[in-house]
N, C-alpha and C. Protein backbone atom coordinates (compact mmCIF):
# COMPACT_ATOMS: atom_id res chain seq x y z
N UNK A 1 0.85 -1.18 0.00
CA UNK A 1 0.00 0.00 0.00
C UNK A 1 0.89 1.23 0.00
N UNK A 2 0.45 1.97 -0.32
CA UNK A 2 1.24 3.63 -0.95
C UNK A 2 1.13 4.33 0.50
N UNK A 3 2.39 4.73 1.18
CA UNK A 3 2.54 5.69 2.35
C UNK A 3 1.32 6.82 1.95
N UNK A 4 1.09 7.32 0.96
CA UNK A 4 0.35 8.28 0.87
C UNK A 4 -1.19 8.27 1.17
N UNK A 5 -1.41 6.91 0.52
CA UNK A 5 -3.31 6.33 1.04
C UNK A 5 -3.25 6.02 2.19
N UNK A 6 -2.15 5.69 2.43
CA UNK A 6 -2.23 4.78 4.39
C UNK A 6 -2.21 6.00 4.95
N UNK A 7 -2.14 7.12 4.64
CA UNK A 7 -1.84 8.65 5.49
C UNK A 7 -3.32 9.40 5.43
N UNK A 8 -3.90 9.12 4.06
CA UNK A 8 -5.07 9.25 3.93
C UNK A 8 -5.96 8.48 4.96
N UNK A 9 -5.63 7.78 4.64
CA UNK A 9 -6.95 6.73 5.37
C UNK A 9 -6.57 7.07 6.98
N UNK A 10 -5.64 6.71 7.49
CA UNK A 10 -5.78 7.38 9.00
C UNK A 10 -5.95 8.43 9.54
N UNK A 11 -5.89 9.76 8.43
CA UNK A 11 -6.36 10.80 8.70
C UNK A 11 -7.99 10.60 8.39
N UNK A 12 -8.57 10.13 7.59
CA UNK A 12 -9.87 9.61 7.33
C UNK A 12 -10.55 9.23 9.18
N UNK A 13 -10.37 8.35 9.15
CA UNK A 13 -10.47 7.25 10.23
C UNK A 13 -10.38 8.40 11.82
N UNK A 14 -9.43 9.09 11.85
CA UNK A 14 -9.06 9.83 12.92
C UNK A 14 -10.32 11.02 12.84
N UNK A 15 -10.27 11.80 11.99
CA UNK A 15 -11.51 12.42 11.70
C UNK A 15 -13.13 12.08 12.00
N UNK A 16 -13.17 10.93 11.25
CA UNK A 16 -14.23 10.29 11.69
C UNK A 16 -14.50 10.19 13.40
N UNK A 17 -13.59 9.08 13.88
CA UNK A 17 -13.78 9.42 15.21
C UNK A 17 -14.05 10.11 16.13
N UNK A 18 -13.27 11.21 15.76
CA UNK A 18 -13.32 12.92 16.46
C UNK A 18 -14.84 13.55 16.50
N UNK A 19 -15.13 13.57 14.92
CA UNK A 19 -16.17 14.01 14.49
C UNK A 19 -17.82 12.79 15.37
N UNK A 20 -17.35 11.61 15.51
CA UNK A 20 -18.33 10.84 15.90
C UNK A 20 -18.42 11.55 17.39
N UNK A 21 -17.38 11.48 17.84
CA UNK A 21 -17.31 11.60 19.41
C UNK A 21 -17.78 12.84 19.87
N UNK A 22 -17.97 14.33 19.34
CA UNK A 22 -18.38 15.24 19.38
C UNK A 22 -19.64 15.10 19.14
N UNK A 23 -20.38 14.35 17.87
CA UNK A 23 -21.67 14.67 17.93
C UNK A 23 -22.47 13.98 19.01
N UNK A 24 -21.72 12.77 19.58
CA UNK A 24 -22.34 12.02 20.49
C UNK A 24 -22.38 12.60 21.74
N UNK A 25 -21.61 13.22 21.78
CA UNK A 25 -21.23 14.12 23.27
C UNK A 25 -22.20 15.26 23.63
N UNK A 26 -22.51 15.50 22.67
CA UNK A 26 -23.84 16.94 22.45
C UNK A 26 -25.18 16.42 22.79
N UNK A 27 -25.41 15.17 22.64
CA UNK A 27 -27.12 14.47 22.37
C UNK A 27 -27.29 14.18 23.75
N UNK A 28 -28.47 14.86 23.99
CA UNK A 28 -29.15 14.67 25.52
C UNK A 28 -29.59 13.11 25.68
N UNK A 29 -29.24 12.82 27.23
CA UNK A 29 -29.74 11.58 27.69
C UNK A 29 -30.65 10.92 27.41
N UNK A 30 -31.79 11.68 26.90
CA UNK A 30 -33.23 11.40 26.96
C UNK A 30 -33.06 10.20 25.53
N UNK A 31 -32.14 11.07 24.43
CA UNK A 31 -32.79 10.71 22.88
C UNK A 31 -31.28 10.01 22.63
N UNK A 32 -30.87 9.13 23.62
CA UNK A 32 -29.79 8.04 23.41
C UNK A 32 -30.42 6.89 23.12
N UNK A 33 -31.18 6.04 23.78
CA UNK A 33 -31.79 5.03 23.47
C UNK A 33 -32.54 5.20 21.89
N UNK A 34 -33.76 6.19 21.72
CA UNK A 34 -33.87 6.66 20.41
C UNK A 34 -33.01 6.14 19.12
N UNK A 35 -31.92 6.97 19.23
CA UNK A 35 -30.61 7.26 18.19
C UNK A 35 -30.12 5.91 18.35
N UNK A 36 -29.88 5.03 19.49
CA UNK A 36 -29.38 3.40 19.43
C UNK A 36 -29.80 2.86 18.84
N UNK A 37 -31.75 2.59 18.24
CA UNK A 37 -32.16 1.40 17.98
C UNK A 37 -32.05 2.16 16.24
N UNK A 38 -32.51 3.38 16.12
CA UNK A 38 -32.20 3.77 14.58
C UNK A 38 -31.05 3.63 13.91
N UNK A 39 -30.05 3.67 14.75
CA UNK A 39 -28.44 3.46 14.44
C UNK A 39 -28.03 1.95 14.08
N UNK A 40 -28.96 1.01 14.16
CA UNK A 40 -28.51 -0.24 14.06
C UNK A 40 -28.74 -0.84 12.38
N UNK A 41 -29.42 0.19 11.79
CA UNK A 41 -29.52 -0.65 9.94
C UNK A 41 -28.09 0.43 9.91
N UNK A 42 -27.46 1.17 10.29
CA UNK A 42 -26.77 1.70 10.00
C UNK A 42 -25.11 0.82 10.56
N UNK A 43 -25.54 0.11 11.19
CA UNK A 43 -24.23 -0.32 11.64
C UNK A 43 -24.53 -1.50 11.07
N UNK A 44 -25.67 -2.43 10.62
CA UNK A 44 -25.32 -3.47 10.03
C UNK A 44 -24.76 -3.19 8.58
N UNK A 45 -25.09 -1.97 8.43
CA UNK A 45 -24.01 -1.74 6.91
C UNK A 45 -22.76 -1.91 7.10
N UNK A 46 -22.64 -1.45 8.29
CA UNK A 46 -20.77 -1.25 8.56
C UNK A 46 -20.29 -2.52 8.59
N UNK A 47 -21.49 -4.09 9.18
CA UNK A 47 -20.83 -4.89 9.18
C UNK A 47 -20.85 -5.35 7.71
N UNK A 48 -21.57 -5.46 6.71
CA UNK A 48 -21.34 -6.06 5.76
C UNK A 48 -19.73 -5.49 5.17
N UNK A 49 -20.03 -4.30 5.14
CA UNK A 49 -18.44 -3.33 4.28
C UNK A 49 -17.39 -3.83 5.67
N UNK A 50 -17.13 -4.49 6.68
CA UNK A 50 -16.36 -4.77 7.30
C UNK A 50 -16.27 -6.66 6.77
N UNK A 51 -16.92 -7.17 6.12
CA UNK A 51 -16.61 -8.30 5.82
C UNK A 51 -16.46 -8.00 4.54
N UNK A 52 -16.52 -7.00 3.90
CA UNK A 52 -15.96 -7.27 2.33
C UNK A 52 -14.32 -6.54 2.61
N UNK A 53 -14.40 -6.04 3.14
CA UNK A 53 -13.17 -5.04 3.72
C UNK A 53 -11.84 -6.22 4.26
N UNK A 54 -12.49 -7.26 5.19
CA UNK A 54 -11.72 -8.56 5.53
C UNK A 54 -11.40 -9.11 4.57
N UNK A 55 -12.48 -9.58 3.17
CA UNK A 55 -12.01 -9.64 2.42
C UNK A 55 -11.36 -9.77 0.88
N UNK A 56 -11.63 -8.39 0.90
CA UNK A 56 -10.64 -7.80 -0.27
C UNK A 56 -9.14 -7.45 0.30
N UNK A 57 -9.08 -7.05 1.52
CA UNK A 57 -7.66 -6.85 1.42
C UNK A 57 -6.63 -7.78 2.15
N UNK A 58 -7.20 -9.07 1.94
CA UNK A 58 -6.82 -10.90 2.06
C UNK A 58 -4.95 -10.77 1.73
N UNK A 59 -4.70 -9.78 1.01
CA UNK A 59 -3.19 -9.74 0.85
C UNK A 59 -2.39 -8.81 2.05
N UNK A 60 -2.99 -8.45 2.79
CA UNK A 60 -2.16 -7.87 3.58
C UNK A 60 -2.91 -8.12 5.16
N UNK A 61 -2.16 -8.83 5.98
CA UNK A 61 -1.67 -8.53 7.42
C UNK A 61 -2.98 -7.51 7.96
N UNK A 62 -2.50 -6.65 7.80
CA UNK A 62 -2.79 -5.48 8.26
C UNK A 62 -4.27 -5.01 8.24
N UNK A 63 -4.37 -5.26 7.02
CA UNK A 63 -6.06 -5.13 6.17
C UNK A 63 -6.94 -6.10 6.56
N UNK A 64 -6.39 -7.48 6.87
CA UNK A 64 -7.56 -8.59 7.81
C UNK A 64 -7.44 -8.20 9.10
N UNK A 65 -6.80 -7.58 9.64
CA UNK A 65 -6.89 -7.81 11.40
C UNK A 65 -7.87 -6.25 11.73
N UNK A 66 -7.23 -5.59 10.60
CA UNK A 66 -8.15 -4.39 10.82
C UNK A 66 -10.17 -4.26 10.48
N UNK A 67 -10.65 -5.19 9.46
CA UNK A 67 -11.63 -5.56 9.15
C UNK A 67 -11.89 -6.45 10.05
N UNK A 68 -11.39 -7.36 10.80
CA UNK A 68 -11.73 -8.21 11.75
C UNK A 68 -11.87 -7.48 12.73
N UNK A 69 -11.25 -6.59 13.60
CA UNK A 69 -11.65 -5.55 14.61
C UNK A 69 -12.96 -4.47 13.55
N UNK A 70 -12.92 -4.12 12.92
CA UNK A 70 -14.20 -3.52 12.47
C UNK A 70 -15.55 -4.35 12.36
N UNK A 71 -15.48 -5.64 12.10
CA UNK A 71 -16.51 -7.09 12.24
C UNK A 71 -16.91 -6.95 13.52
N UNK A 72 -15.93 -7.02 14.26
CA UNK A 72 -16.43 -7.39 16.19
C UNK A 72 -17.03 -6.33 16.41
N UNK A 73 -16.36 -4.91 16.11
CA UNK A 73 -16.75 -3.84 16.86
C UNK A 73 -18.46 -3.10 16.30
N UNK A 74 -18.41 -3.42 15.21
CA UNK A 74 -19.69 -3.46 14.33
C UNK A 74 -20.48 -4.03 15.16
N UNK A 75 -20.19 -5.09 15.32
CA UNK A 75 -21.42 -6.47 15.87
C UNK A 75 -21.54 -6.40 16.68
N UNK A 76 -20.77 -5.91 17.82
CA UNK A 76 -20.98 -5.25 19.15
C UNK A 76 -21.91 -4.21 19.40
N UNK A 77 -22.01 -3.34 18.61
CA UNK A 77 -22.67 -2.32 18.43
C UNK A 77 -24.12 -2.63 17.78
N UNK A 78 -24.19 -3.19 16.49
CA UNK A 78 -25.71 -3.74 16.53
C UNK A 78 -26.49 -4.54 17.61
N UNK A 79 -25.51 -5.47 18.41
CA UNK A 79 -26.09 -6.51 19.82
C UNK A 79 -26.67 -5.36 20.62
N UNK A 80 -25.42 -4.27 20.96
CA UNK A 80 -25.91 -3.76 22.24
C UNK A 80 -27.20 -2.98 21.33
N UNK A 81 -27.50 -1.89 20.36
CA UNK A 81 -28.56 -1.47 19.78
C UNK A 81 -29.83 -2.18 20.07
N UNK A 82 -30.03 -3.96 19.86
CA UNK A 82 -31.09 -4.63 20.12
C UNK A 82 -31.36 -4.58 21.17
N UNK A 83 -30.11 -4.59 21.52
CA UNK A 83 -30.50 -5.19 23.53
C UNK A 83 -30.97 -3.81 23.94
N UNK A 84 -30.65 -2.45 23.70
CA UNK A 84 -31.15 -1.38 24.77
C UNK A 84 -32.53 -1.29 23.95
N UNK A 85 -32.71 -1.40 22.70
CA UNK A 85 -34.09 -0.97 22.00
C UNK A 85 -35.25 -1.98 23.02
N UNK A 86 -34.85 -3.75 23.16
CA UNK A 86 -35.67 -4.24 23.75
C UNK A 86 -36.01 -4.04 25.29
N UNK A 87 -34.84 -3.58 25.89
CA UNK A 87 -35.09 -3.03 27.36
C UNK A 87 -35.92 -1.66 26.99
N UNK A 88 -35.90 -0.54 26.14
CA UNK A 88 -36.52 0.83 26.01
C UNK A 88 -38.26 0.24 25.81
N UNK A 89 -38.46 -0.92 25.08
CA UNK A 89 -39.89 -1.36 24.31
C UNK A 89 -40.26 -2.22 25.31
N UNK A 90 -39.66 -2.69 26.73
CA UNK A 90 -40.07 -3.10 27.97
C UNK A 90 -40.37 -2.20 28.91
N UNK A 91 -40.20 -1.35 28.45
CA UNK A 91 -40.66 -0.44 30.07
C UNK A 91 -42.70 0.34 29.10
N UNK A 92 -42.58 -0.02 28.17
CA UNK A 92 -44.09 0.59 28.03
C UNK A 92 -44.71 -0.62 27.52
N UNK A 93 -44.70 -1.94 28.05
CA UNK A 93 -45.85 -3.02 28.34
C UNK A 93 -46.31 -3.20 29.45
N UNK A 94 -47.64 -3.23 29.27
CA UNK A 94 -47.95 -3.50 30.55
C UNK A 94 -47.62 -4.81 31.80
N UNK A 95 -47.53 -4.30 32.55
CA UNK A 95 -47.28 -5.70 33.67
C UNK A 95 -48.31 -6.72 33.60
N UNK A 96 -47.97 -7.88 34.27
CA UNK A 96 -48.75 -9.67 33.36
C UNK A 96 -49.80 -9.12 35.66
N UNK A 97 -50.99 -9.95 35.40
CA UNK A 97 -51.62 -9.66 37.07
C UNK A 97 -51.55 -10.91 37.23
């Protein structure tokens, strides 16, 4: 890979983060759960492009371990999405007498 795209891409990547972590930091308590369960067709995208990402770049080291941490961390993130959406859609059923 070209020093120059690998400079790209972690400035990419670093950005992103920054930029994620700020907008998340701003959003009131209330409309977290909200933004979790909508956020999850959005992160199962990430997992598919994290398994084509594993692999297409099958020639390098670097490019599977990094798509493999983007796989877990993806899938982590859609689990927990289900799991708080189904605890948020439990608190407005009614109790069993």
């Amino acid at each position: 890979m070209d020093p120059s795209t690998l400079i790209l891409l972690l400035f990419v990547f670093t950005l992103a983060g920054f930029l994620g972590f700020e907008l998340i930091a701003k959003v009131p308590s209330q409309l977290h759960t909200p933004l979790m369960s909508g956020s999850n067709a959005i992160s199962g995208i990430t997992v598919v492009g994290a398994i084509i990402a594993t692999s297409t770049m099958g020639d390098s080291q670097l490019g599977r371990w990094l798509g493999f941490a983007a796989l877990v961390l993806a899938t982590i993130n859609v689990v927990g999405g289900y799991v708080v959406t189904d605890r948020m859609l439990a608190m407005f059923k009614k109790g069993k007498k």
